[in-house]
C-alpha atoms as a PDB file:
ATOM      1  CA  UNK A   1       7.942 106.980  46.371  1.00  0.00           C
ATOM      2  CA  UNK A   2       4.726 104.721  46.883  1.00  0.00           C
ATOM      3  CA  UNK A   3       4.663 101.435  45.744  1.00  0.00           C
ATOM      4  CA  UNK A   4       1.374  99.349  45.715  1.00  0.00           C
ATOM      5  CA  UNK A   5       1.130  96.220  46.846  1.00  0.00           C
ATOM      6  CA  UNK A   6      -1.772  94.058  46.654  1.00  0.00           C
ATOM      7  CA  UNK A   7      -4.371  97.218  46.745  1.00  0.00           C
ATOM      8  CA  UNK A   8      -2.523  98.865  49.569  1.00  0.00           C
ATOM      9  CA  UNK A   9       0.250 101.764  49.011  1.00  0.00           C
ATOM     10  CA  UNK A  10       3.563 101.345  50.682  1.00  0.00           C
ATOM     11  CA  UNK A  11       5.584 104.529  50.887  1.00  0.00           C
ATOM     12  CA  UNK A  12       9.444 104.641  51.198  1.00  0.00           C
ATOM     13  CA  UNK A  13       9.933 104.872  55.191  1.00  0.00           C
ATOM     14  CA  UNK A  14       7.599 101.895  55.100  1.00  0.00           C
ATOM     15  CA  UNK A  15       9.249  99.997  52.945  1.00  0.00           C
ATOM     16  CA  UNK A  16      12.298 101.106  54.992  1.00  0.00           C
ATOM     17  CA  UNK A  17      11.091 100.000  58.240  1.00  0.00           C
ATOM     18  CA  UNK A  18       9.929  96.521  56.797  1.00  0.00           C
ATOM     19  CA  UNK A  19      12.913  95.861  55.366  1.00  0.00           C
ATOM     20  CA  UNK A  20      14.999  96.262  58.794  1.00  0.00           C
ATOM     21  CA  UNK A  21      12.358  94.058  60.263  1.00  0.00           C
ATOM     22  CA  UNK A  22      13.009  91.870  57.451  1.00  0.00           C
ATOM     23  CA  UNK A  23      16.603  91.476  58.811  1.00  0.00           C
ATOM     24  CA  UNK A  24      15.606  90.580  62.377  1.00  0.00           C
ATOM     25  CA  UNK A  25      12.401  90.904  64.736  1.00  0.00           C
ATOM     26  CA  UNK A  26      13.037  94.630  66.578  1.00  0.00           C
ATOM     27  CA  UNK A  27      11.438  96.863  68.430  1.00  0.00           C
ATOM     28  CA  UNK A  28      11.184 100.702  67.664  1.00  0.00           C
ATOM     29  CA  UNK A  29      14.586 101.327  69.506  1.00  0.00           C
ATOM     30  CA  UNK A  30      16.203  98.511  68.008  1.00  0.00           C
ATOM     31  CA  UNK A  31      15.379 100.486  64.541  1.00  0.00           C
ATOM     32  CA  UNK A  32      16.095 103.494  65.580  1.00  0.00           C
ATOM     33  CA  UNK A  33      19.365 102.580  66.246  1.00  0.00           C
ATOM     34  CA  UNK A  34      20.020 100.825  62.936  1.00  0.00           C
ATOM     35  CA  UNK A  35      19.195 104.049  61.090  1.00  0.00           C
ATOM     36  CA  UNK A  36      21.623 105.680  63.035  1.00  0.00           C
ATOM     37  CA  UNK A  37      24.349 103.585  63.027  1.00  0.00           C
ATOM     38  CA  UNK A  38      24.118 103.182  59.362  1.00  0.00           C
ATOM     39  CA  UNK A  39      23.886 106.966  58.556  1.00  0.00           C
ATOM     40  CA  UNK A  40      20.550 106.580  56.900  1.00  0.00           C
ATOM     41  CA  UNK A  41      19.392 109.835  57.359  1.00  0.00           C
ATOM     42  CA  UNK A  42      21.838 111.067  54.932  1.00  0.00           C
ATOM     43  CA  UNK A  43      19.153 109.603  52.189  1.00  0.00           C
ATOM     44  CA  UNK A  44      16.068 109.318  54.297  1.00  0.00           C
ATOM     45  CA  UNK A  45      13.856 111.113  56.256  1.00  0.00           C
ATOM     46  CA  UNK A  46      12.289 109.113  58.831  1.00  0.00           C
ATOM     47  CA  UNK A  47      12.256 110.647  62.495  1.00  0.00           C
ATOM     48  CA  UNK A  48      12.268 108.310  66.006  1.00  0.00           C
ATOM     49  CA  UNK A  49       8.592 109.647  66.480  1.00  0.00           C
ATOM     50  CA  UNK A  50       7.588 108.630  63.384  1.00  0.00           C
ATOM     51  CA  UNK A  51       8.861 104.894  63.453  1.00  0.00           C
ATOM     52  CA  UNK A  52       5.920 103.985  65.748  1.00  0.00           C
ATOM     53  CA  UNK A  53       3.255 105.027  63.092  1.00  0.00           C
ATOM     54  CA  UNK A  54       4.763 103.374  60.228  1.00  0.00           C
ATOM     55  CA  UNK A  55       4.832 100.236  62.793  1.00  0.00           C
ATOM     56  CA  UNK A  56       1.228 100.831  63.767  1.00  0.00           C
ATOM     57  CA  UNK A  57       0.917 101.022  59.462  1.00  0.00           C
ATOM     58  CA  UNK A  58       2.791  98.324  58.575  1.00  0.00           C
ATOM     59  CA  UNK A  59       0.720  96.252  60.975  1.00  0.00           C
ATOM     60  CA  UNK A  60      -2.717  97.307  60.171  1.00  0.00           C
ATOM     61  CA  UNK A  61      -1.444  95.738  56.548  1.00  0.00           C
ATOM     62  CA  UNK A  62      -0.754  92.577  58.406  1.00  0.00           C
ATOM     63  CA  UNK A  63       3.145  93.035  56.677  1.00  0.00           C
ATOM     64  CA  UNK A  64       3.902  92.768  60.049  1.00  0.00           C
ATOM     65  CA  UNK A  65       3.050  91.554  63.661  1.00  0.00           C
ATOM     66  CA  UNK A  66       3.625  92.055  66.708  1.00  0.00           C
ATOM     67  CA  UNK A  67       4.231  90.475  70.494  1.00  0.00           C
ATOM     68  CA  UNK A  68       4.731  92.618  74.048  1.00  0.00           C
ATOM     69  CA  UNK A  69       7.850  90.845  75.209  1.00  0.00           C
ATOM     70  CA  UNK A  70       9.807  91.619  78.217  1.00  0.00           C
ATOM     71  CA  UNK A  71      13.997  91.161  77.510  1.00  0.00           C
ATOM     72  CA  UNK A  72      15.887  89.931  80.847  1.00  0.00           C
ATOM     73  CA  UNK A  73      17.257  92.848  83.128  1.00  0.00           C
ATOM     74  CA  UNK A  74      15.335  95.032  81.141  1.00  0.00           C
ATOM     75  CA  UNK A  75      12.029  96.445  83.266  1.00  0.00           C
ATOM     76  CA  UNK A  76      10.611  97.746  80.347  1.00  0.00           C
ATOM     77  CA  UNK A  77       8.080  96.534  78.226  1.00  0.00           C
ATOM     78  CA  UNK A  78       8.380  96.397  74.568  1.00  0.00           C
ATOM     79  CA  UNK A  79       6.676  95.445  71.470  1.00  0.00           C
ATOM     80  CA  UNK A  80       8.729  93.356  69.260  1.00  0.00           C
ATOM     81  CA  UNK A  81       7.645  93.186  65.430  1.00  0.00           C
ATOM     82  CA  UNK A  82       8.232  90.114  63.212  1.00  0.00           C
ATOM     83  CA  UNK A  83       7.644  90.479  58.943  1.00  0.00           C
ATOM     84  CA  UNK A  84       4.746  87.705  58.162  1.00  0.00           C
ATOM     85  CA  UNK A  85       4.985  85.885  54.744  1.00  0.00           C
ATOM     86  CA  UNK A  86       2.593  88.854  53.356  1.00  0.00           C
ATOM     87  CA  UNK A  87       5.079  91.301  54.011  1.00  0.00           C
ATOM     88  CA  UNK A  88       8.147  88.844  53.157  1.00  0.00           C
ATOM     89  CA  UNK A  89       6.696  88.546  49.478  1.00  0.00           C
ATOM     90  CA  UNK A  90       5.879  92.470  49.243  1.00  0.00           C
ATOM     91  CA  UNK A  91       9.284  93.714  50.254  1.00  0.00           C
ATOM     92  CA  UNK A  92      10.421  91.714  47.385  1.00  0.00           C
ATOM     93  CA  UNK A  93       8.205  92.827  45.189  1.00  0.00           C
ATOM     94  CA  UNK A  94       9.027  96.401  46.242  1.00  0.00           C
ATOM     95  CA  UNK A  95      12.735  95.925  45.753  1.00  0.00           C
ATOM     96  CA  UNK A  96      12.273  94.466  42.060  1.00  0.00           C
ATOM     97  CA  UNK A  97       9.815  97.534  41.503  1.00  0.00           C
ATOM     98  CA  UNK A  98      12.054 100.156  43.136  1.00  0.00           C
ATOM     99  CA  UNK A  99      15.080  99.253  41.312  1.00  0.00           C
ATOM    100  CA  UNK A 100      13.514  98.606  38.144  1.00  0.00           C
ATOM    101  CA  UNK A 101      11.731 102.135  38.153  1.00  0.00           C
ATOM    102  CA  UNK A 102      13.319 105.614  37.710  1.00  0.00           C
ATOM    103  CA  UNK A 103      10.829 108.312  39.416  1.00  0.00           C
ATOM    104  CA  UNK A 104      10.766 111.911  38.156  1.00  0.00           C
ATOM    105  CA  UNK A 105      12.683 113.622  40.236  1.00  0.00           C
ATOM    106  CA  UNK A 106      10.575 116.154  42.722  1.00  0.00           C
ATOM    107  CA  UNK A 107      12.078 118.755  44.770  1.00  0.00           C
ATOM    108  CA  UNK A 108      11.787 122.245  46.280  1.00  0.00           C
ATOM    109  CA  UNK A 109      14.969 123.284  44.506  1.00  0.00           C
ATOM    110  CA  UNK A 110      12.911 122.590  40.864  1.00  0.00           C
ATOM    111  CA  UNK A 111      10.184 124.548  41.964  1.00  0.00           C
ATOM    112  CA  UNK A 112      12.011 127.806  43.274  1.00  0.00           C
ATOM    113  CA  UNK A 113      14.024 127.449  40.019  1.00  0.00           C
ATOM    114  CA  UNK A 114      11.206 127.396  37.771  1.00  0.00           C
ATOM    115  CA  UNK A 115      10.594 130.657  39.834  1.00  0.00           C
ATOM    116  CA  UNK A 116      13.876 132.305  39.987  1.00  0.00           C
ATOM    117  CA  UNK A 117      12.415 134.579  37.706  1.00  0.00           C
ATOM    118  CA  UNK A 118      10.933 136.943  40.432  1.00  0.00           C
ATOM    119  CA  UNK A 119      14.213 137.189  42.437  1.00  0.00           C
ATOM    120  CA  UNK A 120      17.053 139.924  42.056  1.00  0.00           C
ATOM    121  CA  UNK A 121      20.456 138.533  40.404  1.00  0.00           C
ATOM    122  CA  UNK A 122      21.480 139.389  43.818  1.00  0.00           C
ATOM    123  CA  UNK A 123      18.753 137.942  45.632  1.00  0.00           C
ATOM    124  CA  UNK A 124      19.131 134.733  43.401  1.00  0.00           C
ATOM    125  CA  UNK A 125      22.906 134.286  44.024  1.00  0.00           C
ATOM    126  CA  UNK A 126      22.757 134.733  47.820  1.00  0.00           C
ATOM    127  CA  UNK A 127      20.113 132.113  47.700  1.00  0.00           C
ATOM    128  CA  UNK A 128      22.019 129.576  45.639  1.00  0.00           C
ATOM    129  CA  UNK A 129      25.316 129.972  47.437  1.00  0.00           C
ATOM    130  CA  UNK A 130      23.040 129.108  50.665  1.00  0.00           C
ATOM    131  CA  UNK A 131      22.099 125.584  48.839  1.00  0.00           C
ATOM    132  CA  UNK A 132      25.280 125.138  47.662  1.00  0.00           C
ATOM    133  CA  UNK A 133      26.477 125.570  51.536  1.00  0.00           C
ATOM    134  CA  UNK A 134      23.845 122.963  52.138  1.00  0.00           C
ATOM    135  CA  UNK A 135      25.031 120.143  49.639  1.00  0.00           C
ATOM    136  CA  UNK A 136      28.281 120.763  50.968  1.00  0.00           C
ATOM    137  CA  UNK A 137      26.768 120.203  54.378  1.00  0.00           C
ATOM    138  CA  UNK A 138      25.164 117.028  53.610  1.00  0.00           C
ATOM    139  CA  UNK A 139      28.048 115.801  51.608  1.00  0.00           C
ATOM    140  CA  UNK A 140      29.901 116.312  54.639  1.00  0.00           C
ATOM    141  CA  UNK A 141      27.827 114.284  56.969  1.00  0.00           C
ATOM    142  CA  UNK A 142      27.372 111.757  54.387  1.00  0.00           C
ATOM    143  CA  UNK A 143      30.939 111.199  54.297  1.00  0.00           C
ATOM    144  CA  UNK A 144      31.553 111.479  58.298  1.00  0.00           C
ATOM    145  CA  UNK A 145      28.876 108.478  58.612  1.00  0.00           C
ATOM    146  CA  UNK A 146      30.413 106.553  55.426  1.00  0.00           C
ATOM    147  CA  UNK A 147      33.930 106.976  56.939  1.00  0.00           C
ATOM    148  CA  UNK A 148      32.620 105.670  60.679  1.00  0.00           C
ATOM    149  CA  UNK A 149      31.061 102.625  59.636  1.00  0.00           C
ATOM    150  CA  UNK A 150      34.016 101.346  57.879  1.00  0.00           C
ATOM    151  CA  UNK A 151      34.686 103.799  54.815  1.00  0.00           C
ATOM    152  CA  UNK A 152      34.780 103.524  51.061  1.00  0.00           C
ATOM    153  CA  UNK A 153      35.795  99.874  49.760  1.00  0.00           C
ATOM    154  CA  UNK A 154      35.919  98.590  53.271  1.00  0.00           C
ATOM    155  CA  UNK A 155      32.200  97.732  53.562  1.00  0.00           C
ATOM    156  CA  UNK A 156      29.969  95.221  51.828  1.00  0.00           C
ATOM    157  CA  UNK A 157      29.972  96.552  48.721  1.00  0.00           C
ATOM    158  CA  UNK A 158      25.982  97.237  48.479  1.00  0.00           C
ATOM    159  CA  UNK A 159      26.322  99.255  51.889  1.00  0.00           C
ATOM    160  CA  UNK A 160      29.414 101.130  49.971  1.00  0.00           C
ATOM    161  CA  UNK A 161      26.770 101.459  46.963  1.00  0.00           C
ATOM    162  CA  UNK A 162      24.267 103.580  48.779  1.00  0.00           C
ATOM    163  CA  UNK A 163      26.955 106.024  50.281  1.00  0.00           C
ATOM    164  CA  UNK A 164      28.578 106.071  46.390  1.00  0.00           C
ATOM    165  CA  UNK A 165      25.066 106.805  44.882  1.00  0.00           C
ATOM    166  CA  UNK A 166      24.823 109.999  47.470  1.00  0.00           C
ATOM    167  CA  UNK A 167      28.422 110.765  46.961  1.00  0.00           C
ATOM    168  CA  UNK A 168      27.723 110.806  43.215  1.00  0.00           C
ATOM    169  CA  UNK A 169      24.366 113.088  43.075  1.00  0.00           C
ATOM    170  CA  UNK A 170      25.400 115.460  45.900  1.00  0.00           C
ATOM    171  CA  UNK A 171      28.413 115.980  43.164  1.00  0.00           C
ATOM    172  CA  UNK A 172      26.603 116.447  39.985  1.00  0.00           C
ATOM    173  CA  UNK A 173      24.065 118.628  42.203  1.00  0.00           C
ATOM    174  CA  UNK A 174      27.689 121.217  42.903  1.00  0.00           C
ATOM    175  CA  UNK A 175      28.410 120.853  39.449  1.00  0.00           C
ATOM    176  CA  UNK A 176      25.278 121.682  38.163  1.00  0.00           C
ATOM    177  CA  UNK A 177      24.682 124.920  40.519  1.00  0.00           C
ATOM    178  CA  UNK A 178      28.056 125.886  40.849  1.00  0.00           C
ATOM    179  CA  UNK A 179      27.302 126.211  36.744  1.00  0.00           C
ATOM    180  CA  UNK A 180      24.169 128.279  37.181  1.00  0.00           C
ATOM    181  CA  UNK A 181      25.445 130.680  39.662  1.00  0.00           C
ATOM    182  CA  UNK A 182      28.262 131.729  36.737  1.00  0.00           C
ATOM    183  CA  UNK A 183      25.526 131.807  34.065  1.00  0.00           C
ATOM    184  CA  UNK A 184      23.903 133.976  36.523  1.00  0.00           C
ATOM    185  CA  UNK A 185      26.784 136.136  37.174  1.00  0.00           C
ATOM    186  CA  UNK A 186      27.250 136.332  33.336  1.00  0.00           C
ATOM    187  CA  UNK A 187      23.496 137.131  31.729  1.00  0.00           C
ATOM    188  CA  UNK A 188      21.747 138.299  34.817  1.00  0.00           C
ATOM    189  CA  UNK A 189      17.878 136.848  35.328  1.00  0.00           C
ATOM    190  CA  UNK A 190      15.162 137.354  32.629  1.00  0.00           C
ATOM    191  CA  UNK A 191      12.275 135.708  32.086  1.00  0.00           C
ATOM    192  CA  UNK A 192      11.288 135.160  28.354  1.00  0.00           C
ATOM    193  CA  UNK A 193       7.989 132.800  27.732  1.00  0.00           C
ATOM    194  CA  UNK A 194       7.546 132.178  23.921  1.00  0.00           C
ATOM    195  CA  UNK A 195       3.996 132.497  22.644  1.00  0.00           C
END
């Protein structure tokens, strides 16, 4: 996802990192450990080595600034980042616009099924058991973090929204190939294009 704001493109482990920043000056630990802790790697990809680019980023687009500070007992020294009024009113923006907007969904999985054409009915059902394994997988982990941090109906509700939303995809995603590897089984793989 890339949102624009103001002639500059924001893209989603930007608008990520600004809005944890948002919730409280941090430094790049701080946010690493509020990804963590929330389990939001189960529906984004943003590595620890990557959070000090999109800082870097986010301040070069003055959303952001920054001060070396120096916390008591602590010897190290740290940059702390604070959201300026810029980036206030553009996460806000980006929220209306990201909830307001559905995105065509991109994947992998589309393209190697618009291509399952080339593979063996074999070939193609070893491969789709492996991504079904994989949803399971990630299902699994979704829940585990979901489950630590408080569980179903026993979080903020909005929190409990964003586990739900994963929890309801990652099932219509099982449904949906669990479907396709019987069709398989049933009428093999052929690929017919109508001229």
């Amino acid at each position: 996802m890339r949102i624009m704001f103001g002639g500059e493109e924001l893209n989603s482990k930007e608008f990520i990192i600004l809005s944890l920043i948002n919730e409280e000056s941090s430094h790049a630990y701080i946010l690493e450990e509020k990804i963590e802790q929330r389990g939001m790697r189960t529906w984004t990809e943003i590595g620890f080595s990557s959070i000090y680019r999109i800082l870097n980023n986010l301040e070069k687009m003055k959303f952001v600034s920054s001060e070396i500070i120096q916390e008591d007992g602590d010897a190290r020294i740290k940059k702390r980042y604070t959201i300026t009024k810029k980036g206030q009113e553009e996460l806000k923006q980006a929220v209306k616009q990201a909830l307001a907007i559905s995105e065509r969904c991109k994947s992998d999985f589309a393209i190697g099924l618009s291509n399952i054409w080339l593979l063996k009915k074999e070939e193609a059902l070893i491969a789709l058991e492996l991504f079904l394994q994989s949803i399971h997988k990630r299902r699994e982990i979704m829940i585990e973090r979901w489950n630590q941090i408080g569980g179903q109906g026993k979080i903020p509700f909005l929190i409990d929204a964003l586990f739900e939303h994963g929890d309801v995809v990652s099932k219509a995603e099982l449904q949906f190939v669990e479907s396709l590897v019987q069709k398989i089984k049933k009428h093999g793989i052929t690929h017919v294009i109508n001229k």
